[in-house]
N, C-alpha and C. Protein backbone atom coordinates (compact mmCIF):
# COMPACT_ATOMS: atom_id res chain seq x y z
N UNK A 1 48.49 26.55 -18.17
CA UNK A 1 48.68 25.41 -17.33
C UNK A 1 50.09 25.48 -16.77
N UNK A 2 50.43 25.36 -15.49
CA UNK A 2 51.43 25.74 -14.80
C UNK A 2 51.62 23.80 -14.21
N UNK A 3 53.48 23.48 -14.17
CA UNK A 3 53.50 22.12 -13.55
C UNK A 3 54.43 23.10 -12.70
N UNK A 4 54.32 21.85 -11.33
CA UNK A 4 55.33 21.94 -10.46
C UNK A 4 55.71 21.06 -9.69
N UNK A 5 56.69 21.18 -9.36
CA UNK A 5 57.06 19.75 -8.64
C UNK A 5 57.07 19.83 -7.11
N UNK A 6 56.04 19.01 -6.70
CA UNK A 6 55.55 19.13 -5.06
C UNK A 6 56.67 17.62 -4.71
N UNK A 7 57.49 17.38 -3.75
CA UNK A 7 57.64 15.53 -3.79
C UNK A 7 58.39 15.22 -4.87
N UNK A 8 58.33 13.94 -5.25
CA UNK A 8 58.55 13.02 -6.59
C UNK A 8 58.31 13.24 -7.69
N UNK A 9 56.99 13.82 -7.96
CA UNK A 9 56.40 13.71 -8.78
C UNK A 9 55.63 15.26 -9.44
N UNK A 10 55.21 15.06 -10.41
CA UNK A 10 54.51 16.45 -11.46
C UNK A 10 53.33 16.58 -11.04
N UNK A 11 53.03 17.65 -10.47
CA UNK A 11 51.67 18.20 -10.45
C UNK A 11 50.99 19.17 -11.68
N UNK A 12 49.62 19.02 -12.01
CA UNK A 12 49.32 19.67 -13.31
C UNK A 12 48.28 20.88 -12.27
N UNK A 13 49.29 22.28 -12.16
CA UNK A 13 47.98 23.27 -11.67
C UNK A 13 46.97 23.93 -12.60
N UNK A 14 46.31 24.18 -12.63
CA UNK A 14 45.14 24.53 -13.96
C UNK A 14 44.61 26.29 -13.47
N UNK A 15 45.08 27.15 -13.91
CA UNK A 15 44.45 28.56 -13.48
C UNK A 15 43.31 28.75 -14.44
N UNK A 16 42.26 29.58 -13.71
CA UNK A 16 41.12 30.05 -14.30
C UNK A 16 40.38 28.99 -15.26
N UNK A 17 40.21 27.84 -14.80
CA UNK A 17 39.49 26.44 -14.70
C UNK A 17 37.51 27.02 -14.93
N UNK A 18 37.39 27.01 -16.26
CA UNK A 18 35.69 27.49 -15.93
C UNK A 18 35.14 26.47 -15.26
N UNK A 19 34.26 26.78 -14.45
CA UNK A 19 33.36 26.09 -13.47
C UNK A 19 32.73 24.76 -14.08
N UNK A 20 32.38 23.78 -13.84
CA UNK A 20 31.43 22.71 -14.74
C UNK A 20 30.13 23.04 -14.27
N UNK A 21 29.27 23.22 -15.15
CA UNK A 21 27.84 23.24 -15.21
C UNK A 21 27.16 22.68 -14.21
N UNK A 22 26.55 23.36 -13.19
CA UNK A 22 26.02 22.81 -12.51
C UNK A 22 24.64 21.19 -12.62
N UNK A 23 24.87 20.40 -11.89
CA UNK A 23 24.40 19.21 -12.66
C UNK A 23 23.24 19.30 -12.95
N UNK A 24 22.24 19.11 -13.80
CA UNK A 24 20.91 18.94 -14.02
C UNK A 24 19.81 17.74 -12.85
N UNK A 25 18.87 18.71 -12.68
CA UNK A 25 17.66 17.76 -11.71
C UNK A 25 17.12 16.76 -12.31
N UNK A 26 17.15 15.47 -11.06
CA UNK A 26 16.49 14.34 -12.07
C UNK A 26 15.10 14.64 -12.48
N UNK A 27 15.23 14.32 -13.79
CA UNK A 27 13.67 13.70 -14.27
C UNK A 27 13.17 13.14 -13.56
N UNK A 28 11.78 13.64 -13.78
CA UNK A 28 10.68 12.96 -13.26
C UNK A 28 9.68 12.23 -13.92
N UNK A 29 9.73 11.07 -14.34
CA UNK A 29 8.74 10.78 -15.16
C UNK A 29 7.08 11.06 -14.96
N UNK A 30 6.33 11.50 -16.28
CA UNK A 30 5.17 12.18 -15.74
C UNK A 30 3.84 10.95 -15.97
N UNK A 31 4.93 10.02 -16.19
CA UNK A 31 3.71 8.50 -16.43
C UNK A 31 3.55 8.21 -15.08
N UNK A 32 4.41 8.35 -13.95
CA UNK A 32 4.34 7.98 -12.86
C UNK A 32 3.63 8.89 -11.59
N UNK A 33 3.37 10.20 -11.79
CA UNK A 33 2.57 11.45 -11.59
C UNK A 33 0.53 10.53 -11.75
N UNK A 34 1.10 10.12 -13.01
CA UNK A 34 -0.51 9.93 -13.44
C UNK A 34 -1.31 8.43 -13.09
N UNK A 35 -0.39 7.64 -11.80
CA UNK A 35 -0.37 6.46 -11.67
C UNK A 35 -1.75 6.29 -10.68
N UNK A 36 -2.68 5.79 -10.52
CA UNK A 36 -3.68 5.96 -9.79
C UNK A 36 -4.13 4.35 -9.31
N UNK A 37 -3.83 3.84 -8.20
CA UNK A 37 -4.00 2.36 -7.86
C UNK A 37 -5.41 2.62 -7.12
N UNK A 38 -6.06 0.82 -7.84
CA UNK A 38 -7.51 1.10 -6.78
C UNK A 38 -7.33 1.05 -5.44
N UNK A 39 -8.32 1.99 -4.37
CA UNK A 39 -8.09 1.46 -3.08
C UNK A 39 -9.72 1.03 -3.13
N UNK A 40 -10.09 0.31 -2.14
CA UNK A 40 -10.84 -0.60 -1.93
C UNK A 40 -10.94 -0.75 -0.31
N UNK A 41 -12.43 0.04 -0.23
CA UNK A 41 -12.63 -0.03 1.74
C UNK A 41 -13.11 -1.16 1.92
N UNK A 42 -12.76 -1.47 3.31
CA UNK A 42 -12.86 -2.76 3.69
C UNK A 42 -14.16 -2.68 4.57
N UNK A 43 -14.76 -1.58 5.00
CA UNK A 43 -15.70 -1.65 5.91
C UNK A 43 -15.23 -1.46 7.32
N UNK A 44 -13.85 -1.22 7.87
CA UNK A 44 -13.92 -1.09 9.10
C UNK A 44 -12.99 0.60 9.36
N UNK A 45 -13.75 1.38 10.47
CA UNK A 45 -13.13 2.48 10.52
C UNK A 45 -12.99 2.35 12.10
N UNK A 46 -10.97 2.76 12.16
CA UNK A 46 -11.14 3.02 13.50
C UNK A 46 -10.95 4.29 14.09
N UNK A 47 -10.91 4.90 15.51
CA UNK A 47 -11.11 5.61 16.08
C UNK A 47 -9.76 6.13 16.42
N UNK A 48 -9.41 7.14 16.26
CA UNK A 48 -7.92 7.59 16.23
C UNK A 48 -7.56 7.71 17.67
N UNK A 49 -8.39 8.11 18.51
CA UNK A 49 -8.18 8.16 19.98
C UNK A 49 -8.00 7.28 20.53
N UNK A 50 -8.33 5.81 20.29
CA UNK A 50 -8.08 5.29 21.56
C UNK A 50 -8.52 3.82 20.87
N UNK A 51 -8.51 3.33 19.51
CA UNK A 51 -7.92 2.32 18.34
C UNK A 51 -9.55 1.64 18.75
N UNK A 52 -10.64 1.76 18.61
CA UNK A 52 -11.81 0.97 18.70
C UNK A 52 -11.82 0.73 17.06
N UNK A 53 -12.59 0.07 16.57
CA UNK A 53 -12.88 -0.75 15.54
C UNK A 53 -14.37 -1.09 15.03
N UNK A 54 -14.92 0.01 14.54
CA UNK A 54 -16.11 -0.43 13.74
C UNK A 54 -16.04 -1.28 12.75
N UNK A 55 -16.84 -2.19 13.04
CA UNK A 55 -16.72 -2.94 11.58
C UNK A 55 -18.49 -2.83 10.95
N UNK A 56 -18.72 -2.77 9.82
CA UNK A 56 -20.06 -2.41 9.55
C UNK A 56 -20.82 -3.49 9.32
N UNK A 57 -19.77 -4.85 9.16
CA UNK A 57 -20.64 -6.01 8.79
C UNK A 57 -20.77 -6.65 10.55
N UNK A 58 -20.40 -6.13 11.32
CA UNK A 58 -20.87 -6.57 12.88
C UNK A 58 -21.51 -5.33 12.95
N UNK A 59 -21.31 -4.64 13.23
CA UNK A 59 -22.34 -3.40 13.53
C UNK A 59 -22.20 -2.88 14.75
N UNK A 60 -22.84 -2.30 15.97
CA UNK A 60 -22.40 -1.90 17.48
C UNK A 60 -23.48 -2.56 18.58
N UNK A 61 -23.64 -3.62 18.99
CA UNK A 61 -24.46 -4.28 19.96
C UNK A 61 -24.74 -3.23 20.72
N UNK A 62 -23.82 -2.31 21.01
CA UNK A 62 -24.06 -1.32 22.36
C UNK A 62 -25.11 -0.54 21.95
N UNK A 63 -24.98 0.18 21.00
CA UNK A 63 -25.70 1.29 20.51
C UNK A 63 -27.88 0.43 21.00
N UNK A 64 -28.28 0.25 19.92
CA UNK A 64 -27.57 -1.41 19.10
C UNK A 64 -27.74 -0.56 17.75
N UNK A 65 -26.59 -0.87 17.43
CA UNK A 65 -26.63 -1.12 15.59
C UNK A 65 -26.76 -2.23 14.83
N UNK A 66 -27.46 -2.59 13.93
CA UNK A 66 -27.61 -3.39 13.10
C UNK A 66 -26.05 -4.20 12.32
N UNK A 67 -26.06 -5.24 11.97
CA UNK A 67 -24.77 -5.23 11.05
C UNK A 67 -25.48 -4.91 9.77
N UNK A 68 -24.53 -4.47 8.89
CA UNK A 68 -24.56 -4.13 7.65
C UNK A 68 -24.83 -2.31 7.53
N UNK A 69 -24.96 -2.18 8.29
CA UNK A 69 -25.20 -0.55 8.69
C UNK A 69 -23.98 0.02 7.99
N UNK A 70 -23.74 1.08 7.43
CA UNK A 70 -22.55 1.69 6.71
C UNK A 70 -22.52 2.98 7.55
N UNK A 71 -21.26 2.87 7.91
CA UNK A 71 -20.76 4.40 9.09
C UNK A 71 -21.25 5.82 8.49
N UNK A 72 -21.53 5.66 7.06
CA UNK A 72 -21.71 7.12 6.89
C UNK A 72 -23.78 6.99 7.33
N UNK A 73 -24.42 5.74 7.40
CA UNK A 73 -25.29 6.14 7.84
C UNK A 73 -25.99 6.14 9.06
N UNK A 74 -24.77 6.06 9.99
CA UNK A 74 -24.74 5.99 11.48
C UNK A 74 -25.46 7.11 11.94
N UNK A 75 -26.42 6.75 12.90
CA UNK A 75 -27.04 8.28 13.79
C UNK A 75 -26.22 9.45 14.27
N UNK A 76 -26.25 10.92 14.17
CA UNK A 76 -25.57 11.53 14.36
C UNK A 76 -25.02 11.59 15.99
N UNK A 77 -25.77 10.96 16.88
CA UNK A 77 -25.27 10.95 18.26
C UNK A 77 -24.37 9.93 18.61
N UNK A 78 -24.40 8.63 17.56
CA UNK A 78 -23.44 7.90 17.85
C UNK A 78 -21.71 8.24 18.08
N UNK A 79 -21.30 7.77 19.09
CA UNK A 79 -20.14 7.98 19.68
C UNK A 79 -19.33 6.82 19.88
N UNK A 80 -17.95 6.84 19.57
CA UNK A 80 -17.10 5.83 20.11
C UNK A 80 -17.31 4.79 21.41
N UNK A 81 -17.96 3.23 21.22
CA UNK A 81 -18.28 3.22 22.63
C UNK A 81 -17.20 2.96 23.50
N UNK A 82 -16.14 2.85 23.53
CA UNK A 82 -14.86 3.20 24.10
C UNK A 82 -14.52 4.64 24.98
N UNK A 83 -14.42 5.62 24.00
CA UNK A 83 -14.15 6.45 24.50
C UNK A 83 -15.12 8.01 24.26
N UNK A 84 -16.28 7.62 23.86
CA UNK A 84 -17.03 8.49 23.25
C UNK A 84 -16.70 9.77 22.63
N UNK A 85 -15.58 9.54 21.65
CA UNK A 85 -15.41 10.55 20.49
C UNK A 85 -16.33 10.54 19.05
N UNK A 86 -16.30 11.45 18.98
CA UNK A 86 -17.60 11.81 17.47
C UNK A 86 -17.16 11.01 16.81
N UNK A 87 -18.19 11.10 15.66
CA UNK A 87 -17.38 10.27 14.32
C UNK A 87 -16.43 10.94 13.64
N UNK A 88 -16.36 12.03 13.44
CA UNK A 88 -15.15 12.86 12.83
C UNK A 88 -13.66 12.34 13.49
N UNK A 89 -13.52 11.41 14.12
CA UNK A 89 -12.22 11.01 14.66
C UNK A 89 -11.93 9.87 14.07
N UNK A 90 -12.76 8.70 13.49
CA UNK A 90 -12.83 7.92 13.08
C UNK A 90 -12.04 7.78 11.73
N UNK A 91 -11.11 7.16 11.00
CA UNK A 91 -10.84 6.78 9.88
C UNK A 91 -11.22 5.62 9.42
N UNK A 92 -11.18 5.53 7.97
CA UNK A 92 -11.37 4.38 7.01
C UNK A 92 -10.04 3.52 6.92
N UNK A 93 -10.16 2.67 7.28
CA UNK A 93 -9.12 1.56 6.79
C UNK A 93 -9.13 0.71 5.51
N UNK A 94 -8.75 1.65 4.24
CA UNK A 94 -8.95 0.94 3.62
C UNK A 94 -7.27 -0.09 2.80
N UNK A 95 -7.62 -0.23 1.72
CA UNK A 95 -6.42 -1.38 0.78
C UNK A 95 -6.04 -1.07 -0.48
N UNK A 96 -5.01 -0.80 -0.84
CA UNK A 96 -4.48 -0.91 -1.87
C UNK A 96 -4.32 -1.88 -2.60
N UNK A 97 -5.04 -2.00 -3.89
CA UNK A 97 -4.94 -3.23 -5.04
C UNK A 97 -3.78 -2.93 -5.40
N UNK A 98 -3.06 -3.77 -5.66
CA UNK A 98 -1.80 -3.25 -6.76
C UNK A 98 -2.79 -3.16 -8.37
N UNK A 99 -1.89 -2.33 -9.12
CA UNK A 99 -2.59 -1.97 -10.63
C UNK A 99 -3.02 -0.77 -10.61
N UNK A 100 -3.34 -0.80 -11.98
CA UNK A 100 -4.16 0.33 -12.24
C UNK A 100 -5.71 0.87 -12.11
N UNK A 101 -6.48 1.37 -11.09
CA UNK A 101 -7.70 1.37 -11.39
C UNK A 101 -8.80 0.89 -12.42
N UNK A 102 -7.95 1.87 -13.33
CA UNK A 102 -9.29 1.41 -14.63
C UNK A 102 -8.68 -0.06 -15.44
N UNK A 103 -7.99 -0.57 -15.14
CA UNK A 103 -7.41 -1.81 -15.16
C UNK A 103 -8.01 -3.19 -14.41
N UNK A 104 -8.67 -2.72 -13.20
CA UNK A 104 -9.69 -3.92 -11.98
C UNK A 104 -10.02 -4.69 -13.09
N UNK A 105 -11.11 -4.01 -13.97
CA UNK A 105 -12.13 -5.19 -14.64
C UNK A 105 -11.86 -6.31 -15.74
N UNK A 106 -10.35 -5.87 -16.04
CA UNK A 106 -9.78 -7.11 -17.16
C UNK A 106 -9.40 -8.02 -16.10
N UNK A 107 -9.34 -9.37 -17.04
CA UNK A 107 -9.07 -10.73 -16.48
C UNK A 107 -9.87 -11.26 -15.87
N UNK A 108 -8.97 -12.55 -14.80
CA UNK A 108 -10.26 -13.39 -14.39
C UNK A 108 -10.73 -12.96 -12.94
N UNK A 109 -10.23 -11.64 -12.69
CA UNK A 109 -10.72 -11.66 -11.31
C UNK A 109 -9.42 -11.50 -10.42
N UNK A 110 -8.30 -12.07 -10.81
CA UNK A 110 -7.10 -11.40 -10.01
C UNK A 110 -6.92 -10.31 -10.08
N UNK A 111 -7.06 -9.15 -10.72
CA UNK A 111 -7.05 -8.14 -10.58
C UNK A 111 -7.14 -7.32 -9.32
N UNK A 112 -8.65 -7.87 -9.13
CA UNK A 112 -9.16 -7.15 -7.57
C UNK A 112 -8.27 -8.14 -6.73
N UNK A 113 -7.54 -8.79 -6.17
CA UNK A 113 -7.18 -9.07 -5.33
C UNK A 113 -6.01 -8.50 -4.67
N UNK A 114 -5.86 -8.30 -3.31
CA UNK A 114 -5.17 -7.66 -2.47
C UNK A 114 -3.78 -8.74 -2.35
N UNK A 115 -2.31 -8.15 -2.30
CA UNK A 115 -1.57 -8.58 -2.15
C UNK A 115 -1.29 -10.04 -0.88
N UNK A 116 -1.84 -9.96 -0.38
CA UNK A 116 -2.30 -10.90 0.73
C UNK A 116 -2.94 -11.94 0.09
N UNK A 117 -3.77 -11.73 -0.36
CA UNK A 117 -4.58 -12.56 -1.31
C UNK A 117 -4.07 -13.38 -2.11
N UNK A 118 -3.21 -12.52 -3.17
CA UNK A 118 -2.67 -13.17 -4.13
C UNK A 118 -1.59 -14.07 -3.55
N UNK A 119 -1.07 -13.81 -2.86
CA UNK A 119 0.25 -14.75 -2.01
C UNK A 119 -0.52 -15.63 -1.47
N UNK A 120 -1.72 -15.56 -0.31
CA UNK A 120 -2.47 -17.09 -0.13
C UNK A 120 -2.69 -17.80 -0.95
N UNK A 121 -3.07 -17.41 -2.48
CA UNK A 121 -3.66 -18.39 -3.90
C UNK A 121 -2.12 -18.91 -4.56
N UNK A 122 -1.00 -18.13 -4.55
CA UNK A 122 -0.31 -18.91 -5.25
C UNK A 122 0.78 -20.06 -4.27
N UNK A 123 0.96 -19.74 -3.44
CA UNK A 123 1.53 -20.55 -2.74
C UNK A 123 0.42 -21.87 -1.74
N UNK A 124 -0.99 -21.47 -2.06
CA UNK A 124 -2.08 -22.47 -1.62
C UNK A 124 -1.79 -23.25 -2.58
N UNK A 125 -1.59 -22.86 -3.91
CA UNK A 125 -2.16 -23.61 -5.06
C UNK A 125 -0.51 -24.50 -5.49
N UNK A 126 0.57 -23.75 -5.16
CA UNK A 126 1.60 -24.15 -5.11
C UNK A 126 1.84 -25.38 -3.96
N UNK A 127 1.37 -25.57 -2.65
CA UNK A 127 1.31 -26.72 -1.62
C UNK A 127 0.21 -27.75 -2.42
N UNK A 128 -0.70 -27.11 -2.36
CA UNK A 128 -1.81 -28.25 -3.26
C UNK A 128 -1.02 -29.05 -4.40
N UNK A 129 -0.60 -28.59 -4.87
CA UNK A 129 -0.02 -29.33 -5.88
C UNK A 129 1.38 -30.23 -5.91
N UNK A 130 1.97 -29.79 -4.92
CA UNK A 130 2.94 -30.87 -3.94
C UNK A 130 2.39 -31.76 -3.36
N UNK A 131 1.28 -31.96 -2.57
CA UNK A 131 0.69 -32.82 -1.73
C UNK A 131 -0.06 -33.64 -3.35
N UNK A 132 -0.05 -33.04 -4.06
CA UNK A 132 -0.80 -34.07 -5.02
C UNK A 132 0.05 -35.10 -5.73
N UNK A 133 1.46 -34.32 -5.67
CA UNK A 133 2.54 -35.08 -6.28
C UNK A 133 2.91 -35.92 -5.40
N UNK A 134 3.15 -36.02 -4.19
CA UNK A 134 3.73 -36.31 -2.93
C UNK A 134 2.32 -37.80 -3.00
N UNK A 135 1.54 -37.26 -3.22
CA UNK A 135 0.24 -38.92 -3.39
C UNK A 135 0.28 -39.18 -4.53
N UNK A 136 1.32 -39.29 -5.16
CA UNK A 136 1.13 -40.61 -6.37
C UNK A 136 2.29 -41.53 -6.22
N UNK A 137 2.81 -41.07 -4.65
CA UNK A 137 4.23 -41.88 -4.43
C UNK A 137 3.36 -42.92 -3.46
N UNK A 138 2.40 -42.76 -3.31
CA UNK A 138 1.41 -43.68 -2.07
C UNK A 138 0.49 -44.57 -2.98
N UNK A 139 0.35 -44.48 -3.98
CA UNK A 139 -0.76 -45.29 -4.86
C UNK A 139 0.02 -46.70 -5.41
N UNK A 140 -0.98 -47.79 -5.35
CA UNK A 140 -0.07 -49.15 -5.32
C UNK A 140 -0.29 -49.45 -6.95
């Protein structure tokens, strides 16, 4: 170890300094690898070309399709009536549950519900219950 005086003050020079270990890669946790959330189709697929919107519980007046018809058992000539692209252009729109898949069937049923969902029920149920408090200031 060599000092020298640069200025005011002591400098500490350090020769032949071994290198520090290059830092280690973060972990990856492998619980989070194995995380599998339900998705859940909604029934409507749209058309990547040009954003049309099947929905299966309306069905296609044009064609005519029935409602309740499910796209995978659509006639093979059916075409976008927009822009008449195949069905191979078409995607599923579906939803992410929060949770774990094999997790859906515990409880009362919140489970399956979609984040949307759950925010309409607790803050519905959260106003409901203000307006209930808010009427016992009205009762004689």
């Amino acid at each position: 170890m060599k000092r020298r005086r640069c200025g005011g003050c002591v400098c500490v020079v350090r020769k032949n300094q071994p290198d520090s270990p290059p830092p280690e890669p973060p972990k990856i946790d492998t619980r989070r690898l194995e995380e599998k959330f339900a998705v859940l189709n909604t029934g409507i697929y749209e058309c990547r070309s040009c954003g049309y919107k099947y929905d299966e519980s309306a069905g296609d007046p044009s064609y005519p399709i029935p409602p309740g018809l499910q796209f995978d058992k659509l006639p093979e000539d059916w075409r976008c009536p927009t822009c008449g692209a195949a069905q191979s252009f078409f995607v599923s729109k579906s939803v992410e549950i929060a949770g774990f898949a094999e997790n859906q069937q515990f409880g009362f049923g919140g489970n399956a519900l979609t984040s949307g969902q759950k925010a309409v029920l607790i803050y519905g149920s959260l106003f409901f219950f203000f307006v209930l408090f808010l009427s016992g200031y009205f009762l004689q």
